[in-house]
C-alpha atoms as a PDB file:
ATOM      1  CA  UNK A   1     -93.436  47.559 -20.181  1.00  0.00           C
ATOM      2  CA  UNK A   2     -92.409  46.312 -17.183  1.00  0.00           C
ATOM      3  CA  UNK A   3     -92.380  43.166 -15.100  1.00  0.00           C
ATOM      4  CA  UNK A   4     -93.635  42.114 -11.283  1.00  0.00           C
ATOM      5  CA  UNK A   5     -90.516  42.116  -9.091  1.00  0.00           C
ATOM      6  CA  UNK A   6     -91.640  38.902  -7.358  1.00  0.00           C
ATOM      7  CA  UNK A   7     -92.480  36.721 -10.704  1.00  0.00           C
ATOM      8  CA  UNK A   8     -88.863  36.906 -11.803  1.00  0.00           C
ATOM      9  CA  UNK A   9     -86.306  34.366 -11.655  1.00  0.00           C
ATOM     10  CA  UNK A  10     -83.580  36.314  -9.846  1.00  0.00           C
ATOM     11  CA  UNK A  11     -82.237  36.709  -6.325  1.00  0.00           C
ATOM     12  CA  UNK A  12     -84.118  36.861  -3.238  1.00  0.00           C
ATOM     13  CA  UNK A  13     -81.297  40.009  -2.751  1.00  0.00           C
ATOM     14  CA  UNK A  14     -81.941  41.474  -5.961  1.00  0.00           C
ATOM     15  CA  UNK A  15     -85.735  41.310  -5.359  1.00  0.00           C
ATOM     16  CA  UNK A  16     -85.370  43.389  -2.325  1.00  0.00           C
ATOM     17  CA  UNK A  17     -83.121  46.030  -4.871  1.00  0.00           C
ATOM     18  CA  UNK A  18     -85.389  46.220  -7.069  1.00  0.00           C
ATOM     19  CA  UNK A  19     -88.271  46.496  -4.722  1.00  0.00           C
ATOM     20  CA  UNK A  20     -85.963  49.636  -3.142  1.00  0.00           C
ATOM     21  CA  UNK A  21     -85.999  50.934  -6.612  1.00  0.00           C
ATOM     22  CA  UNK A  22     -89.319  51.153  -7.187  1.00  0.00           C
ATOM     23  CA  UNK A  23     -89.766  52.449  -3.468  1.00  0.00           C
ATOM     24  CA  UNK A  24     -87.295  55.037  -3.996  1.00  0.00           C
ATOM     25  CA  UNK A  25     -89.539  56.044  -7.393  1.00  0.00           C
ATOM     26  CA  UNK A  26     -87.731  54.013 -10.387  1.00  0.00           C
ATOM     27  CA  UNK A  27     -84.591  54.322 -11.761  1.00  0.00           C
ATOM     28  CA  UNK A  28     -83.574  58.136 -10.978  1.00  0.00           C
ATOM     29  CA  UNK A  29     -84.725  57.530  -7.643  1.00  0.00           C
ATOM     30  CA  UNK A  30     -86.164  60.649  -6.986  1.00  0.00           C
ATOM     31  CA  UNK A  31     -87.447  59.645  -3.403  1.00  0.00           C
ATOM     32  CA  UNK A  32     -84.281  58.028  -2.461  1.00  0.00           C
ATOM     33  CA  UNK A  33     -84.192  60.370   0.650  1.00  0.00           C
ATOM     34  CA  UNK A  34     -87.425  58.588   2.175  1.00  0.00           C
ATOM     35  CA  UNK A  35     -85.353  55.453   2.621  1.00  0.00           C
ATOM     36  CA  UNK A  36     -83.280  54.419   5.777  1.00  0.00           C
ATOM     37  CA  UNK A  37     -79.562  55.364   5.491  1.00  0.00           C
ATOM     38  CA  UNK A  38     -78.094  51.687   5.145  1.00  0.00           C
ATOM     39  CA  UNK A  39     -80.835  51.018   2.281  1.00  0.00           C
ATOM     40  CA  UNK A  40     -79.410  54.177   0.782  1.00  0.00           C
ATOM     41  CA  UNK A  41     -76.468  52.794   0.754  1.00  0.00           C
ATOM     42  CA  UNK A  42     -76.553  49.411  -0.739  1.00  0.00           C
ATOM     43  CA  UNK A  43     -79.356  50.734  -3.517  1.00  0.00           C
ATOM     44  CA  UNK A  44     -76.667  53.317  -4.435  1.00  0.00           C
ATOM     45  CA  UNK A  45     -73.698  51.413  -4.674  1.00  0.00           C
ATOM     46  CA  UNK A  46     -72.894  47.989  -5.638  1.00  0.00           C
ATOM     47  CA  UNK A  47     -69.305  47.063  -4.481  1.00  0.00           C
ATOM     48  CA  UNK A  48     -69.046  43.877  -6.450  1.00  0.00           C
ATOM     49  CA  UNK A  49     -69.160  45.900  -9.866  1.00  0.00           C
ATOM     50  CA  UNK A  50     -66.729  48.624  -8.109  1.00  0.00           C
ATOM     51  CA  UNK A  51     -64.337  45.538  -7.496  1.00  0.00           C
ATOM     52  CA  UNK A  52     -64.757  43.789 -11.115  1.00  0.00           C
ATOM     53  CA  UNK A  53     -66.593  46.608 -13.110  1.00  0.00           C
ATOM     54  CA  UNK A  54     -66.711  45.297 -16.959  1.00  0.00           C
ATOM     55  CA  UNK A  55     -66.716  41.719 -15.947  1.00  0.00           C
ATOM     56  CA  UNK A  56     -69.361  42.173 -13.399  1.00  0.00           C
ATOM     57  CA  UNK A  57     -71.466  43.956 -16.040  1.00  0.00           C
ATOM     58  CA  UNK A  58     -70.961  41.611 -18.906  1.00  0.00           C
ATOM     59  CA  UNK A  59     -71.944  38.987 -16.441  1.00  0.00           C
ATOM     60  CA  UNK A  60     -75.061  40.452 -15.776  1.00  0.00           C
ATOM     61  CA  UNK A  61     -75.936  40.973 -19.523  1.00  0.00           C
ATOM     62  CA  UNK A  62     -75.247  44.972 -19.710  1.00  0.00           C
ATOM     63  CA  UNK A  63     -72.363  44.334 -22.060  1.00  0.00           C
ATOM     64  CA  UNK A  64     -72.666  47.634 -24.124  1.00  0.00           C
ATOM     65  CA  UNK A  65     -72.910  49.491 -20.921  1.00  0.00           C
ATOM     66  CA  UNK A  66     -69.199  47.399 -20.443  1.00  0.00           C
ATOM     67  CA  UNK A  67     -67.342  47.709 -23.789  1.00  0.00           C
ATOM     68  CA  UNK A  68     -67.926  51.752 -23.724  1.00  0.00           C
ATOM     69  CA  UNK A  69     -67.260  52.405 -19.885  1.00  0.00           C
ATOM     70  CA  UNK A  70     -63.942  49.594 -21.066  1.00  0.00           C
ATOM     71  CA  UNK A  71     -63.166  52.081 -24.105  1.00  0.00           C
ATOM     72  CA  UNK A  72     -63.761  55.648 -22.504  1.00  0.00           C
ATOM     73  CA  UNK A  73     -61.225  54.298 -19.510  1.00  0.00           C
ATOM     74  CA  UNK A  74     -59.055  53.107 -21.434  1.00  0.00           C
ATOM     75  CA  UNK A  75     -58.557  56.034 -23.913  1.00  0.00           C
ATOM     76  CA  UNK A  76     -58.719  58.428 -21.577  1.00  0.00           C
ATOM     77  CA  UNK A  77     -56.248  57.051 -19.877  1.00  0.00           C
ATOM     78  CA  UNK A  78     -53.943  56.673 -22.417  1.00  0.00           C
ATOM     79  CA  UNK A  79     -55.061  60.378 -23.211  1.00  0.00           C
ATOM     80  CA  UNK A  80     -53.628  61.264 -19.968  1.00  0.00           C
ATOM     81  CA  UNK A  81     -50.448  59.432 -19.616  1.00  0.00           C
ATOM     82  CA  UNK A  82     -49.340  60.983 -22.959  1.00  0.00           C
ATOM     83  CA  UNK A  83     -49.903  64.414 -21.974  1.00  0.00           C
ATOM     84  CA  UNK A  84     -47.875  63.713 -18.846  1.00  0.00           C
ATOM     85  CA  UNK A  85     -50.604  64.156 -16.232  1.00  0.00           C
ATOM     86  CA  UNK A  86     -49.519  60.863 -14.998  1.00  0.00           C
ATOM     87  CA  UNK A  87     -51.391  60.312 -11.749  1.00  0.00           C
ATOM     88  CA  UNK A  88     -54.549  61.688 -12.775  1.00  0.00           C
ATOM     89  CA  UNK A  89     -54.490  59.043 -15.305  1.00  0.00           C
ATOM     90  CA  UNK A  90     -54.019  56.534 -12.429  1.00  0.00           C
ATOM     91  CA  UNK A  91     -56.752  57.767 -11.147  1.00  0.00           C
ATOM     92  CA  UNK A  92     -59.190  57.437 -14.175  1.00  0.00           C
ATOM     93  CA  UNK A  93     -59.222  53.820 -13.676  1.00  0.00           C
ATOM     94  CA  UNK A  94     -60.946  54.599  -9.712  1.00  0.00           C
ATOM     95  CA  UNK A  95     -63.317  57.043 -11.468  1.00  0.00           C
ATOM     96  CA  UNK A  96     -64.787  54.632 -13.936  1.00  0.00           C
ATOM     97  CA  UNK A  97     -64.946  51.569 -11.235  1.00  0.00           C
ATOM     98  CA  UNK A  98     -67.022  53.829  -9.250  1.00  0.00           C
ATOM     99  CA  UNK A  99     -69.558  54.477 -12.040  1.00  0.00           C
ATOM    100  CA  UNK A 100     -69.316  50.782 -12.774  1.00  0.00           C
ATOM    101  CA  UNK A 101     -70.292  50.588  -8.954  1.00  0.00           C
ATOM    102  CA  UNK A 102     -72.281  53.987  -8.653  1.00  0.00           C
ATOM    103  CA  UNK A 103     -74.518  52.341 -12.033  1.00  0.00           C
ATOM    104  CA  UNK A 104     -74.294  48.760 -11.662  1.00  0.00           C
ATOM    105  CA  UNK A 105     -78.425  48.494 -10.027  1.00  0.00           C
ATOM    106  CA  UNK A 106     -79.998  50.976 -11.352  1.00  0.00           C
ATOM    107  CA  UNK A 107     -78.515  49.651 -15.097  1.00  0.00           C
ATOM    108  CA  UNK A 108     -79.756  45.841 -13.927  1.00  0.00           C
ATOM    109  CA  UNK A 109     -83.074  47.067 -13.006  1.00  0.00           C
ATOM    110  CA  UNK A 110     -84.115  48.982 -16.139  1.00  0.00           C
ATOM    111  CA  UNK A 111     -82.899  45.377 -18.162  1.00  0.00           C
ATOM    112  CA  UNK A 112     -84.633  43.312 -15.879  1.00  0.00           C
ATOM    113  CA  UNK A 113     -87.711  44.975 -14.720  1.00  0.00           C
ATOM    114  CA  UNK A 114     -88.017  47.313 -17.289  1.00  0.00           C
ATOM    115  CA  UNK A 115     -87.203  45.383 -20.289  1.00  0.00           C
ATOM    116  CA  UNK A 116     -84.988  48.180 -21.448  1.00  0.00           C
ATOM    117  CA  UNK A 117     -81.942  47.340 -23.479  1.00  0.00           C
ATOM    118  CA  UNK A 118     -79.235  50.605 -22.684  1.00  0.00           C
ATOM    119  CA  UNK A 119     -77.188  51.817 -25.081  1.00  0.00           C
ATOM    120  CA  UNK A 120     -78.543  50.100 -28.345  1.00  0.00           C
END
């Protein structure tokens, strides 16, 4: 099931996402390479969940998608640091905020648009 991008009560900015999405052939966006460069850019990647990743998400009602992104960071860092690979572990923490950023639309879309819950 899914809903008509311009009867729902969101953004004028997310409108034009979504819209992208479905341009670009849903979710997976298979025909991503048929839009213009800067559109490529701002479907892809959302900087505002880069910058505050579980928050962002939690805030935008993908919670689950928040607590195990949270978790599998967290551990693995943890992981890391105790086997000694110290800076790799530092650098788990830029690895997850880009998925939270890499994610972030596609993720709101399928909840929104969609009506898919992720990650039951």
């Amino acid at each position: 099931m899914s809903v008509e991008i311009s009867q729902l009560n969101i953004s004028e900015s997310w409108k034009q996402k979504f819209s992208l999405i479905e341009k670009a052939g849903g979710p997976e966006l298979p025909y991503i390479k048929n839009l213009e460069f800067n559109e490529r850019i701002g479907l892809k990647f959302n900087i505002v969940a880069f910058i505050f990743g579980p928050l962002y998400y939690v805030a935008k009602g993908l919670w689950r998608q928040a607590i195990v992104y949270l978790l599998l960071s967290v551990a693995l860092g943890f992981l890391l640091e105790a086997l000694g690979f110290h800076e790799i572990a530092k650098a788990v923490g830029y690895f997850f905020a880009a998925i939270f950023g890499l994610r972030a639309n596609t993720s709101y879309y399928k909840k929104i648009v969609l009506c898919q819950t992720s990650w039951v």
